[in-house]
C-alpha atoms as a PDB file:
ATOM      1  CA  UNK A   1      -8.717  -7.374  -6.898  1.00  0.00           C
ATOM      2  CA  UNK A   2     -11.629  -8.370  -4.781  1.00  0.00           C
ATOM      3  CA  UNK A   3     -10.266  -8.915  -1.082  1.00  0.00           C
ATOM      4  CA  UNK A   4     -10.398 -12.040   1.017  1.00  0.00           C
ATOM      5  CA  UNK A   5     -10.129 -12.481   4.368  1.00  0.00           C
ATOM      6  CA  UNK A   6      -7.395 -15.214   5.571  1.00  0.00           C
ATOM      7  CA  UNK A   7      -7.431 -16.909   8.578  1.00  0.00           C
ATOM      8  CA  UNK A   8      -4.696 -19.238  10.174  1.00  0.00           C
ATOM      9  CA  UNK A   9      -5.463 -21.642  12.756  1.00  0.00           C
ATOM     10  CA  UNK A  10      -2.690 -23.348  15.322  1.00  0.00           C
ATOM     11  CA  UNK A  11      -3.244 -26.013  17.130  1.00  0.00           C
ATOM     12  CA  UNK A  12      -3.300 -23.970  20.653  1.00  0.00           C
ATOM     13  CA  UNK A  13      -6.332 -22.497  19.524  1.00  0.00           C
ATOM     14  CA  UNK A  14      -5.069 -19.198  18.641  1.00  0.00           C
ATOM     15  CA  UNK A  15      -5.796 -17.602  14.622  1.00  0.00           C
ATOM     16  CA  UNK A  16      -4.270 -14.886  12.756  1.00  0.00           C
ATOM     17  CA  UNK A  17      -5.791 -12.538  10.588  1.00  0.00           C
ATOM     18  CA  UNK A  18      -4.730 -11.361   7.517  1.00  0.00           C
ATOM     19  CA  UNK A  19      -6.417  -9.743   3.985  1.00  0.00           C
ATOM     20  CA  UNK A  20      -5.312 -10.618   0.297  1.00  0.00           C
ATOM     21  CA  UNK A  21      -6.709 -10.369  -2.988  1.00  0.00           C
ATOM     22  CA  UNK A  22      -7.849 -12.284  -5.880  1.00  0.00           C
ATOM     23  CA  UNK A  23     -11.496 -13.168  -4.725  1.00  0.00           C
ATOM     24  CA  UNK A  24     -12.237 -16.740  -5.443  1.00  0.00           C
ATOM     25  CA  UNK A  25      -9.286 -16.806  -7.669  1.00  0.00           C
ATOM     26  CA  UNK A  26      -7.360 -16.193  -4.324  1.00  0.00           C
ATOM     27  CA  UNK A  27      -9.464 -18.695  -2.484  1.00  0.00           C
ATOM     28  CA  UNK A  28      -8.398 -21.381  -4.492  1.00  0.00           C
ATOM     29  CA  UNK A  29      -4.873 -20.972  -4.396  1.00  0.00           C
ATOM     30  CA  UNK A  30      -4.891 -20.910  -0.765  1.00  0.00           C
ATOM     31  CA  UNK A  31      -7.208 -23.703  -0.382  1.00  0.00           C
ATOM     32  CA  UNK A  32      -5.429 -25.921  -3.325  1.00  0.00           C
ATOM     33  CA  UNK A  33      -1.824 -24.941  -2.627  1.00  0.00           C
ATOM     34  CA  UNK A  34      -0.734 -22.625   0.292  1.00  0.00           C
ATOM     35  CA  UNK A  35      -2.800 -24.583   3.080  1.00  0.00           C
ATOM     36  CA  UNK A  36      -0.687 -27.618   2.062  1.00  0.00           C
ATOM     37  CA  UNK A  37       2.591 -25.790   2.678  1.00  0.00           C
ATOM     38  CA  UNK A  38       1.796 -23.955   5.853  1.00  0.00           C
ATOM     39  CA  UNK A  39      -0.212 -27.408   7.764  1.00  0.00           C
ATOM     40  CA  UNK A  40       2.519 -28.912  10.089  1.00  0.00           C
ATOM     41  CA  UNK A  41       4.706 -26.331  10.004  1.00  0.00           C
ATOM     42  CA  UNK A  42       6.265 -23.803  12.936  1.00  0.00           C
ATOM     43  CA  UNK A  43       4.095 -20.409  12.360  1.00  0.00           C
ATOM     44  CA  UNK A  44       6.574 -19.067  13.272  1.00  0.00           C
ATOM     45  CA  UNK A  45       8.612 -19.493  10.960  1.00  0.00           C
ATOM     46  CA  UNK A  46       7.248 -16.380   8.849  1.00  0.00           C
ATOM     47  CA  UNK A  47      10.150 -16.160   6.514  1.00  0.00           C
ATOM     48  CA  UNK A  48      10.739 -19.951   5.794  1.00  0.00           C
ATOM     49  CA  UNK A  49       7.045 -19.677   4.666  1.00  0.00           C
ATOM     50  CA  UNK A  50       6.595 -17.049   2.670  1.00  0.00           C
ATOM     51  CA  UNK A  51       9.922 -18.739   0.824  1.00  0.00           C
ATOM     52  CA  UNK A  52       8.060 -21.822   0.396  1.00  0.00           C
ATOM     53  CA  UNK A  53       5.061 -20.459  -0.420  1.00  0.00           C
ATOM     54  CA  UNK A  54       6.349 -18.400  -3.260  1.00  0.00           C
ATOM     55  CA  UNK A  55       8.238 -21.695  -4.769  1.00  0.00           C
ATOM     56  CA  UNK A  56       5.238 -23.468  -4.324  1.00  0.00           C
ATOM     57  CA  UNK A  57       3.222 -20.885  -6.635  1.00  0.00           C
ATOM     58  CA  UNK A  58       6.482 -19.918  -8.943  1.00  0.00           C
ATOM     59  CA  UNK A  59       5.248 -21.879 -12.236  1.00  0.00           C
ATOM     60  CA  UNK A  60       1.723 -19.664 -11.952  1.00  0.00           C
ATOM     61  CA  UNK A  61       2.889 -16.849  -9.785  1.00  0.00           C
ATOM     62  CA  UNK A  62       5.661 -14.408  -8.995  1.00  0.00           C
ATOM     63  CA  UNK A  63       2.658 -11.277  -9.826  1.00  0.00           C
ATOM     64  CA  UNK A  64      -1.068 -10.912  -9.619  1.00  0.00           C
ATOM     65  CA  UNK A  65      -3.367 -13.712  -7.953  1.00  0.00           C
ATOM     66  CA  UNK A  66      -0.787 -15.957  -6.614  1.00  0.00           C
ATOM     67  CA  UNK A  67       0.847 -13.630  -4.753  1.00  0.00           C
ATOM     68  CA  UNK A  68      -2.518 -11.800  -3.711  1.00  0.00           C
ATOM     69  CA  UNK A  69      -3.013 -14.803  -1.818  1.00  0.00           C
ATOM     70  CA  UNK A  70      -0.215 -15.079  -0.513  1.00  0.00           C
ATOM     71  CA  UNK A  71      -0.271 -11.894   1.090  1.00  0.00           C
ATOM     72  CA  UNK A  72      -3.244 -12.388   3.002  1.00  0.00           C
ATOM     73  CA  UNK A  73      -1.965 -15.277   4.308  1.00  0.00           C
ATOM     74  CA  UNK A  74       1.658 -13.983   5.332  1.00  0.00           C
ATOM     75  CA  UNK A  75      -0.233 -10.926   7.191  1.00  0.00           C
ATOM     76  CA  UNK A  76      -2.170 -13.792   9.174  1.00  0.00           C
ATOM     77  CA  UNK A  77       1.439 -15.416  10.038  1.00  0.00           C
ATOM     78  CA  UNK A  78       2.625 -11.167  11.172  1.00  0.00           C
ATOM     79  CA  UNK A  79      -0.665 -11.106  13.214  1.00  0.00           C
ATOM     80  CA  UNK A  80      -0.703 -14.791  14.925  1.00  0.00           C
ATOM     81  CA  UNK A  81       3.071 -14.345  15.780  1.00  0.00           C
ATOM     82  CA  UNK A  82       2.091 -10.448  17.828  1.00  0.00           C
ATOM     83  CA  UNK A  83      -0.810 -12.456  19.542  1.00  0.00           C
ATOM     84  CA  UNK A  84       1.184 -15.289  20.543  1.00  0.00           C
ATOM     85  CA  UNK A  85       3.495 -12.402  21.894  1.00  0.00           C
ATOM     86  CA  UNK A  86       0.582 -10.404  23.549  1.00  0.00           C
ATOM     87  CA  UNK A  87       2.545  -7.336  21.196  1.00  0.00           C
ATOM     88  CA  UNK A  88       1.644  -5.054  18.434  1.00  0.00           C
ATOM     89  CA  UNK A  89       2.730  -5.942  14.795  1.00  0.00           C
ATOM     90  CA  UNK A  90       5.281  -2.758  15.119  1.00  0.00           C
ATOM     91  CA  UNK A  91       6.781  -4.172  17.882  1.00  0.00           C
ATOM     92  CA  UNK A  92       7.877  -7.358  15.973  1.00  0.00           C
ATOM     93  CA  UNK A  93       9.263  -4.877  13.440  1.00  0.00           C
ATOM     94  CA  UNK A  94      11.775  -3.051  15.704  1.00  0.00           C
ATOM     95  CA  UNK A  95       9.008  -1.075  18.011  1.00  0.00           C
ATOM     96  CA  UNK A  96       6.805   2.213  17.603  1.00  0.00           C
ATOM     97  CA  UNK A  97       9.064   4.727  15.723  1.00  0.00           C
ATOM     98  CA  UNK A  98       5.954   6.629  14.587  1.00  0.00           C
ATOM     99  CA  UNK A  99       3.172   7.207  16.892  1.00  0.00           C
ATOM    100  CA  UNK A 100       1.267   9.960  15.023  1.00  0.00           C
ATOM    101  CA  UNK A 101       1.273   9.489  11.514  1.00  0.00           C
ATOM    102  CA  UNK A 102      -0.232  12.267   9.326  1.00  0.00           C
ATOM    103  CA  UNK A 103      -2.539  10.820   6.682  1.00  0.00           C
ATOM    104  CA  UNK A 104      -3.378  11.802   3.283  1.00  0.00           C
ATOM    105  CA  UNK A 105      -7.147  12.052   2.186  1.00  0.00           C
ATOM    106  CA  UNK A 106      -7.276   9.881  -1.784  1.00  0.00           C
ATOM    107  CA  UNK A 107     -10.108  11.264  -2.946  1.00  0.00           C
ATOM    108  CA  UNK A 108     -11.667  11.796  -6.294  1.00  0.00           C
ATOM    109  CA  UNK A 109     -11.091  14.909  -8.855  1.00  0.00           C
ATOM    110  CA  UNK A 110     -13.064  16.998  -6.603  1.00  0.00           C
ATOM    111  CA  UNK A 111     -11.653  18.886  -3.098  1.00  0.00           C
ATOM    112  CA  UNK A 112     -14.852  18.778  -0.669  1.00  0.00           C
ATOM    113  CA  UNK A 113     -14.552  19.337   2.942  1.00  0.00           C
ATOM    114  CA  UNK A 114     -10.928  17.338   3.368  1.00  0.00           C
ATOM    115  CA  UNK A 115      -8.987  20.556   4.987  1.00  0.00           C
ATOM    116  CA  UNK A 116     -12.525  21.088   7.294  1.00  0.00           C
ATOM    117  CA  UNK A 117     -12.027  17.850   8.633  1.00  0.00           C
ATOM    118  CA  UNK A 118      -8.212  18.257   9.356  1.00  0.00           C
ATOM    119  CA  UNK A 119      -6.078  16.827   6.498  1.00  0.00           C
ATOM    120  CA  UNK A 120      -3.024  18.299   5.818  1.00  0.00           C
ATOM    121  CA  UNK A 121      -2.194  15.866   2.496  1.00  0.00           C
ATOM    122  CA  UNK A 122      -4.688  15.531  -0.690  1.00  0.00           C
ATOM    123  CA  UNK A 123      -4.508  13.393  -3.086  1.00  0.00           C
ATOM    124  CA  UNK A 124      -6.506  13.660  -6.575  1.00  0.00           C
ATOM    125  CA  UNK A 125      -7.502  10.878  -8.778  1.00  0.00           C
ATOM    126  CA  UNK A 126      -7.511  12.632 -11.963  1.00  0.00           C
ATOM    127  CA  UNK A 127     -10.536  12.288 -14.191  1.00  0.00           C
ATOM    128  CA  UNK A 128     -10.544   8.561 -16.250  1.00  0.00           C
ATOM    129  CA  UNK A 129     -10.418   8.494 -19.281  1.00  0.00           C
ATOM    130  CA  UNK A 130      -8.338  11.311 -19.294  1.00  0.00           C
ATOM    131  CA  UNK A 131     -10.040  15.104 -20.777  1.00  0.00           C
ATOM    132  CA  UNK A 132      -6.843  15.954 -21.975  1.00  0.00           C
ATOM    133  CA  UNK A 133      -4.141  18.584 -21.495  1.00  0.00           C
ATOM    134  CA  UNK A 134      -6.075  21.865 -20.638  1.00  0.00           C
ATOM    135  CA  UNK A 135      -8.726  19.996 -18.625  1.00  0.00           C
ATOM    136  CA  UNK A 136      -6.464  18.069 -16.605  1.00  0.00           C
ATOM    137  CA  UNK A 137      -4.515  20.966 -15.639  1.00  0.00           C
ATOM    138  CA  UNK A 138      -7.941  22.816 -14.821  1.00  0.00           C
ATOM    139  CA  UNK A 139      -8.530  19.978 -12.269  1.00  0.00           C
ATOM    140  CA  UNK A 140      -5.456  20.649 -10.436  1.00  0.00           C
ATOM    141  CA  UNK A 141      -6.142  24.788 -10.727  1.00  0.00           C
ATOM    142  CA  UNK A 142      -9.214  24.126  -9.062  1.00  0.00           C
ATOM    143  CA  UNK A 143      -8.104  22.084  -6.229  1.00  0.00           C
ATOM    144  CA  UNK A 144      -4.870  24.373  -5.634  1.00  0.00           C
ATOM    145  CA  UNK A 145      -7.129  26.862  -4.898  1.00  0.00           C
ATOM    146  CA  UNK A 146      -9.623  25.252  -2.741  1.00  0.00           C
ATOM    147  CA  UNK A 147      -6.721  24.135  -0.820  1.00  0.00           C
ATOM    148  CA  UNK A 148      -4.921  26.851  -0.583  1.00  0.00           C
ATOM    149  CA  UNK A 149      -1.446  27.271  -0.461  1.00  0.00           C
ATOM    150  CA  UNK A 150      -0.250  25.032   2.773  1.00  0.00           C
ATOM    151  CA  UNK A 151      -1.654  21.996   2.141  1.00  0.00           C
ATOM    152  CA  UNK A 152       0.152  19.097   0.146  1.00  0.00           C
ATOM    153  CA  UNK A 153      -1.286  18.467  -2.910  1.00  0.00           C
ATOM    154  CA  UNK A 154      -0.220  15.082  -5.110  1.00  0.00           C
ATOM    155  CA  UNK A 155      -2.189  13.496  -8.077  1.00  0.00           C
ATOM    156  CA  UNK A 156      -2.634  10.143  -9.086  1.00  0.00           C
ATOM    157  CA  UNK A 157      -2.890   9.472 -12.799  1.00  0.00           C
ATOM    158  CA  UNK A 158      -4.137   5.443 -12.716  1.00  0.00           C
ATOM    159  CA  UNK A 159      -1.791   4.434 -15.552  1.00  0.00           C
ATOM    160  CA  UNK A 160      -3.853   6.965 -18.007  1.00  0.00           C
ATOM    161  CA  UNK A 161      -0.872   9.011 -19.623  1.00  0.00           C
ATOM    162  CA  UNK A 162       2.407   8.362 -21.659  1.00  0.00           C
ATOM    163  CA  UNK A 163       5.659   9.604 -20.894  1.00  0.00           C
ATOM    164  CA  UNK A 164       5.529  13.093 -22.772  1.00  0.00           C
ATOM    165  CA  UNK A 165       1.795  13.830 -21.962  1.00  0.00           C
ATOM    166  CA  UNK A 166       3.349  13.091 -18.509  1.00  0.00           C
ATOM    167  CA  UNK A 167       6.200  15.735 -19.071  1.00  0.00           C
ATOM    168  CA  UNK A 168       4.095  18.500 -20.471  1.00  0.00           C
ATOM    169  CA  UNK A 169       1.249  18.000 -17.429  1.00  0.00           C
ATOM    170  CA  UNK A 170       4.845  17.892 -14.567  1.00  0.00           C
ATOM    171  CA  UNK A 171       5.710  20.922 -16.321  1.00  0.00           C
ATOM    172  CA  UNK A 172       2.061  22.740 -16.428  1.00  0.00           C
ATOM    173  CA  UNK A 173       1.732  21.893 -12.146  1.00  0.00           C
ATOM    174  CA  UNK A 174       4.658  23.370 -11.069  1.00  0.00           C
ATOM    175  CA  UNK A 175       2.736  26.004 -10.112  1.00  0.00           C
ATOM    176  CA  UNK A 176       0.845  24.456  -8.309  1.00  0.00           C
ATOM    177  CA  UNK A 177       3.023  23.129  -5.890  1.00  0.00           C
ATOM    178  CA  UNK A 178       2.298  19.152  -6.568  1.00  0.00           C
ATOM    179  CA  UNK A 179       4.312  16.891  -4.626  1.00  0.00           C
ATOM    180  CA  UNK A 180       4.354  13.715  -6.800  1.00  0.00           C
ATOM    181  CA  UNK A 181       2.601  12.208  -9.899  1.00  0.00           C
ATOM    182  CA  UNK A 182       1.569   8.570  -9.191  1.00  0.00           C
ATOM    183  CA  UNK A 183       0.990   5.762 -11.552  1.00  0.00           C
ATOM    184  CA  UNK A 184       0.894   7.602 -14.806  1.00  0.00           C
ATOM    185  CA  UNK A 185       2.102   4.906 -17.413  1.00  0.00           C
ATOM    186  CA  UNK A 186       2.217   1.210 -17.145  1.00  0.00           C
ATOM    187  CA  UNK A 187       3.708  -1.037 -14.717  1.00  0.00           C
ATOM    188  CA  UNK A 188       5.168  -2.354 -17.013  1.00  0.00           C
ATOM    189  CA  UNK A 189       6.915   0.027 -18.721  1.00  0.00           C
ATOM    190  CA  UNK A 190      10.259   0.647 -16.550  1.00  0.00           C
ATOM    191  CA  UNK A 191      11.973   2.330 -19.523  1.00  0.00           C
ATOM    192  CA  UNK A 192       9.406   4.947 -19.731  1.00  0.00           C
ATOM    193  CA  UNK A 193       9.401   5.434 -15.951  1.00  0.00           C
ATOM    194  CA  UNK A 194      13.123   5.437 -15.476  1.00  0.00           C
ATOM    195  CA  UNK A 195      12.888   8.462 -18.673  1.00  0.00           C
ATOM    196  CA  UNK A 196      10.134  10.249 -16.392  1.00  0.00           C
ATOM    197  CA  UNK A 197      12.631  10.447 -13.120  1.00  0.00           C
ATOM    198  CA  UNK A 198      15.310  11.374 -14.903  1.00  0.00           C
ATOM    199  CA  UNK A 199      13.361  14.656 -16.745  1.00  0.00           C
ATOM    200  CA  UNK A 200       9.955  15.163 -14.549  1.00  0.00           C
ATOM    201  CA  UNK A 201      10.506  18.349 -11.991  1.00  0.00           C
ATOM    202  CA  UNK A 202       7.868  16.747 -10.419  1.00  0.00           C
ATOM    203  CA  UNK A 203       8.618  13.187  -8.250  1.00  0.00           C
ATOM    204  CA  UNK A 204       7.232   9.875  -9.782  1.00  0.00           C
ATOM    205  CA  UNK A 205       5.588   7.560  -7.371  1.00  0.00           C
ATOM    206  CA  UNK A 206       4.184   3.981  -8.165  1.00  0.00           C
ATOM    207  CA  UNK A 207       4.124   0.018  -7.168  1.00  0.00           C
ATOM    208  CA  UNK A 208       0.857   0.061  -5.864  1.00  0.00           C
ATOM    209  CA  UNK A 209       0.838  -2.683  -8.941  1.00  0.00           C
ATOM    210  CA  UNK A 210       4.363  -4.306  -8.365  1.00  0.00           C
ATOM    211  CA  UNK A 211       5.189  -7.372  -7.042  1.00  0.00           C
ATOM    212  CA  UNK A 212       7.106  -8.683  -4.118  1.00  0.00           C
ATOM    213  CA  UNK A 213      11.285  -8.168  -3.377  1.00  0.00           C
ATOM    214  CA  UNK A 214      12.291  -9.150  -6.467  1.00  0.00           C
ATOM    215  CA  UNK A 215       9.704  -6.956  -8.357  1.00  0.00           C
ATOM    216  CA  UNK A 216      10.590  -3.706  -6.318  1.00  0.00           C
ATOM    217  CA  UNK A 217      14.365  -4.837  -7.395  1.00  0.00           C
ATOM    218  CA  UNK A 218      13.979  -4.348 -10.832  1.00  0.00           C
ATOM    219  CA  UNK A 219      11.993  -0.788 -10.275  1.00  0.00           C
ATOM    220  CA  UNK A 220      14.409   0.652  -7.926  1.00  0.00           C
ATOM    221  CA  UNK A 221      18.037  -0.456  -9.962  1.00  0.00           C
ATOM    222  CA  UNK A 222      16.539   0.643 -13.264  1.00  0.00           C
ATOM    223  CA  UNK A 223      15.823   4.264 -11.197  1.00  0.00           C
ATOM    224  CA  UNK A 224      11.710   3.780 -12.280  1.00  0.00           C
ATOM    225  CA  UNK A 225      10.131   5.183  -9.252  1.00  0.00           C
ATOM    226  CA  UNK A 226      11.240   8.499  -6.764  1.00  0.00           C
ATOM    227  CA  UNK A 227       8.545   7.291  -4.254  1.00  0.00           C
ATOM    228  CA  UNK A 228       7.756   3.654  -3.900  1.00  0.00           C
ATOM    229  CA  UNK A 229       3.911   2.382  -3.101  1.00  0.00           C
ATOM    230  CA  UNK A 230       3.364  -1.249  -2.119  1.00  0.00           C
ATOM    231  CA  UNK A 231       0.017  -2.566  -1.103  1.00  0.00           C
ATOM    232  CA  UNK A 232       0.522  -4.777   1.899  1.00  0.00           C
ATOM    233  CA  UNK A 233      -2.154  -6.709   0.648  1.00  0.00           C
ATOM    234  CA  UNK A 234      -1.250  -7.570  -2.677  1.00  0.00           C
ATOM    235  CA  UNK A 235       2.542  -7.462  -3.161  1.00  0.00           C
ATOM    236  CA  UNK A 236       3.458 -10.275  -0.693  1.00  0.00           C
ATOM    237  CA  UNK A 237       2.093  -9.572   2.506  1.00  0.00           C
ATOM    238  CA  UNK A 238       4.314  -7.871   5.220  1.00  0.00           C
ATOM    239  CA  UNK A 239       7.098 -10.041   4.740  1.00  0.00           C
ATOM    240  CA  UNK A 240       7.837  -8.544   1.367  1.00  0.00           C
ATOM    241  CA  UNK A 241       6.626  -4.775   2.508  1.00  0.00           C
ATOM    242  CA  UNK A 242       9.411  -4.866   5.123  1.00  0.00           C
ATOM    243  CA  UNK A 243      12.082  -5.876   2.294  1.00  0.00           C
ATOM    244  CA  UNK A 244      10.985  -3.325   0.320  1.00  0.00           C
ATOM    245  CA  UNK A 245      11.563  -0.770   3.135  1.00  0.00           C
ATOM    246  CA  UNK A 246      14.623  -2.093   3.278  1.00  0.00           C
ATOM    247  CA  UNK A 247      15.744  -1.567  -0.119  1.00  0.00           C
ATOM    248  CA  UNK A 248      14.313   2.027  -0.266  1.00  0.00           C
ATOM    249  CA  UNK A 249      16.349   2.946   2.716  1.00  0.00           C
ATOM    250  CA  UNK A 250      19.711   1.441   0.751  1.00  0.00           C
ATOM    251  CA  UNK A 251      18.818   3.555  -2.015  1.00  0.00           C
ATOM    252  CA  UNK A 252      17.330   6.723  -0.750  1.00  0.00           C
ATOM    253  CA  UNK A 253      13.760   6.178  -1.250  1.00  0.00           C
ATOM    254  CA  UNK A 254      10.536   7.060   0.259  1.00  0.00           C
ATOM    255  CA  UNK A 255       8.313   4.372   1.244  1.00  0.00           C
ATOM    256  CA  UNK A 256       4.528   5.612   1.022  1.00  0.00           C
ATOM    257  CA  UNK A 257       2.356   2.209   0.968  1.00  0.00           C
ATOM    258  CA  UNK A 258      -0.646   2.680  -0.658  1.00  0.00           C
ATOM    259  CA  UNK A 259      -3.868   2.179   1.604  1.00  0.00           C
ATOM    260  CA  UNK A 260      -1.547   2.939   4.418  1.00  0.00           C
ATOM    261  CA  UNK A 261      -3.860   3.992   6.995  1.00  0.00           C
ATOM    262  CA  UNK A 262      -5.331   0.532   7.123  1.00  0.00           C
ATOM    263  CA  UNK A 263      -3.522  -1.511   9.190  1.00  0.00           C
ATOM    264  CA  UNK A 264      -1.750  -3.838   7.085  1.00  0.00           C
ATOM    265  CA  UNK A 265       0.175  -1.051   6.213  1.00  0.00           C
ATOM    266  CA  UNK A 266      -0.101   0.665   8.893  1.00  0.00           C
ATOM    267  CA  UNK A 267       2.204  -0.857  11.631  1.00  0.00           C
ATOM    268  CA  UNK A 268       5.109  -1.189   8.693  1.00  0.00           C
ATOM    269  CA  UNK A 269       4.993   2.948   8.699  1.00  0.00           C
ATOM    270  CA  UNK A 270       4.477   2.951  12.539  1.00  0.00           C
ATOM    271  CA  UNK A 271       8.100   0.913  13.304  1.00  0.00           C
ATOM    272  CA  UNK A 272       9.975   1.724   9.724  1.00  0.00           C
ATOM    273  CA  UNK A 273       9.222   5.097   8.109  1.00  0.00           C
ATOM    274  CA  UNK A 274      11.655   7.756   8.787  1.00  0.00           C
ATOM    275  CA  UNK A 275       9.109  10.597   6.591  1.00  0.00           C
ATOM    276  CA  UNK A 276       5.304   8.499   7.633  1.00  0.00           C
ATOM    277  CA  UNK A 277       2.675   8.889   5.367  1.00  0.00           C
ATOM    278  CA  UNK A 278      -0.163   7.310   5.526  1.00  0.00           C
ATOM    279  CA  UNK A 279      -2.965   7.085   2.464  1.00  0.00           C
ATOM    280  CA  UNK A 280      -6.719   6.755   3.641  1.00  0.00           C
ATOM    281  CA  UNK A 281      -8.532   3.176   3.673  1.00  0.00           C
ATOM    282  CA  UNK A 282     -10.841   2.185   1.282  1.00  0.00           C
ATOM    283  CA  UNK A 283     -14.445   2.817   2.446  1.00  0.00           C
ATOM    284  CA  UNK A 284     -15.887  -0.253   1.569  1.00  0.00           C
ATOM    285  CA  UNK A 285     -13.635  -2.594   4.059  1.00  0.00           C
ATOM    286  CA  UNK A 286     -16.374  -1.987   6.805  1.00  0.00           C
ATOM    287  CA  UNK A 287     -16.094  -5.979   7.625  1.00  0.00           C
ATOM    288  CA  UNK A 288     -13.299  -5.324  10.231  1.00  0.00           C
ATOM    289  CA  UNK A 289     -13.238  -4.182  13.982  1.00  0.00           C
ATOM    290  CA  UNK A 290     -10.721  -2.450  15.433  1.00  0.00           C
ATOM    291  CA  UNK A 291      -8.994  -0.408  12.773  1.00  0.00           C
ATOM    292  CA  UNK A 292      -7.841   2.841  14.247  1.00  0.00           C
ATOM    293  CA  UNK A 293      -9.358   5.999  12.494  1.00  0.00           C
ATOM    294  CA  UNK A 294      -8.131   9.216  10.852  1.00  0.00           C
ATOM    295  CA  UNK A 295      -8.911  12.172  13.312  1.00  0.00           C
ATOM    296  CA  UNK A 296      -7.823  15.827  12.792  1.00  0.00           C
ATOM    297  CA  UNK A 297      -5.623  14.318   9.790  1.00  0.00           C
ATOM    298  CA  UNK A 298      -3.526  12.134  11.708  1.00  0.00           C
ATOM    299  CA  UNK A 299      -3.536   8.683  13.058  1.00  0.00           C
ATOM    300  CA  UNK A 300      -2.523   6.651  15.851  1.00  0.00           C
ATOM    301  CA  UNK A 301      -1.567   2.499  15.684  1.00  0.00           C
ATOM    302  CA  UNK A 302      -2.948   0.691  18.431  1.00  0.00           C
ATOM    303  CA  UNK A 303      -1.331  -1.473  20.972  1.00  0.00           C
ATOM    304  CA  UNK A 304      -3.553  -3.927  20.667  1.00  0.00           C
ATOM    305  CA  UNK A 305      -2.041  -7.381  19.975  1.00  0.00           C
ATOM    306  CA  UNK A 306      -1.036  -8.797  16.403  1.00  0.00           C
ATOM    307  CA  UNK A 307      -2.832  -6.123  13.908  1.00  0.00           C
ATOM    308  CA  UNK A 308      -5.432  -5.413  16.550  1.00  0.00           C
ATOM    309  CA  UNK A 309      -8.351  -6.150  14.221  1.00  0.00           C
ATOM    310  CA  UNK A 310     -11.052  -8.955  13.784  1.00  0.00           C
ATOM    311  CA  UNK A 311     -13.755  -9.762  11.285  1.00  0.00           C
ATOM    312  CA  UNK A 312     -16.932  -8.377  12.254  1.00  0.00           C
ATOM    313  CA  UNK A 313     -19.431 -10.941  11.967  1.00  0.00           C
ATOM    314  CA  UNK A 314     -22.561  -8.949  11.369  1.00  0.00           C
ATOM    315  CA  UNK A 315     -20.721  -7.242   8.241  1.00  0.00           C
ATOM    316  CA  UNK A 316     -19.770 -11.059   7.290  1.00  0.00           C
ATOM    317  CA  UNK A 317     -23.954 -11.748   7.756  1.00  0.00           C
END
């Protein structure tokens, strides 16, 4: 899932930023496909070309690399069009609903010094491959009570479990007041999800690894996920993330996009969440300037124009 940076040049001289995935894989398609469909066209245009765009990339794409790219280069379109508007990304979406958002520290197994430094929301990554029933359960014991009692707790499973190692675990962290389990089967396996909502006293999130409108479709009318995750970055750029808000709010969702404080993300909570949440950045993205930071366990969009980042060149170097 190795990111790329996507640029988009018009011929006023003015470029949009944007990040996607696939690495080189991602490259190509931009360079061998998308660039063809986007050169002549209005910029504009931002939903006409992510339409063509995903036609262009059907007979290889619809999930994964294809629309990876994709992404990066619809989020360029989002931030050209604020730029050539002098206005924030949020205020293309309907304006700053949000101002604050609290943010949720994703960290590892292990609670450190996340309530020190202001966090009201934890998330754990629990321990890959998975130790089994007693230890898992020890994992969340611990960090219950090194957050004590007032502080959200949610885990994140990273497709490791089945559906009834799933139920037994839901059942064992009642206790401990967890908030959701993310991501503990397969993507793929909607059936099993859909069985996990319907028994789980504990809410099922996931979609970090779905795909696009019509993916997000099939999860929300088979009743798979209780909280729905998107990556900006991956499942079809903002274009697609502001669909998917769109469905959750027909069908009484929650909308938590994974990597949400960055700002891809970011400025779709600011202008669309009615409950924001934002997850912490990655700390490897250190390429990009700009990106408003998580202080005292909250933070604050910009109103910088467009996203209201830029590559960093010496990071590039």
């Amino acid at each position: 899932m190795a990111q790329i940076a996507v640029l988009v040049e018009t011929e006023a001289g003015l470029t949009g930023l944007g990040v996607g995935g696939g690495g080189r894989a991602g490259v190509h398609v931009i360079d061998t496909v998308l660039r063809d469909v986007l050169v002549g066209r209005d910029p504009a245009d931002i939903e006409g070309l992510w339409a063509a765009m995903y036609r262009a990339t059907l007979p290889f794409g619809r999930k994964g690399v294809a629309v990876w790219a994709l992404s990066g280069v619809d989020l360029a379109l989002w931030d050209l069009a604020g730029k050539v508007r002098d206005t924030p990304v949020y205020a293309l979406l309907g304006g700053l609903r949000n101002a604050t958002i609290p943010a949720y520290a994703s960290i590892g197994h292990e609670v450190r010094d996340e309530v020190d430094r202001g966090f009201r929301h934890v998330k754990l990554h629990m321990p890959r491959p998975s130790p089994g029933f007693a230890a898992n359960v020890e994992v969340v014991r611990r960090a219950r009570e090194r957050l004590g009692p007032e502080i959200a707790l949610y885990v994140d499973a990273f497709l490791e479990w089945d559906v009834e190692t799933t139920l037994a675990l839901a059942d064992a962290f009642v206790p401990f007041a967890v908030r959701w389990i993310e991501e503990p089967l397969s993507p793929d396996d909607l059936d099993g999800y859909a069985e996990l909502c319907r028994r789980s006293p504990i809410p099922i999130a996931g979609g970090e690894h779905e795909y696009g409108r019509h993916g997000f479709q099939e999860v929300v009318a088979r009743r798979a996920h209780q909280i729905l995750q998107p990556d900006a970055s991956w499942c079809g750029g903002l274009t697609a993330l502001r669909a998917i808000f769109d469905l959750a709010s027909a069908s009484g969702l929650w909308v938590v996009p994974h990597r949400g404080a960055e700002v891809w993300g970011l400025h779709a909570i600011a202008a669309l969440s009615p409950a924001p949440l934002a997850e912490s950045g990655r700390p490897w993205v250190t390429w990009l300037r700009g990106e408003p930071r998580i202080e005292g366990g909250v933070i604050r969009p910009t109103d910088a124009p467009g996203f209201g980042v830029e590559l960093d060149p010496a990071a590039l170097r």
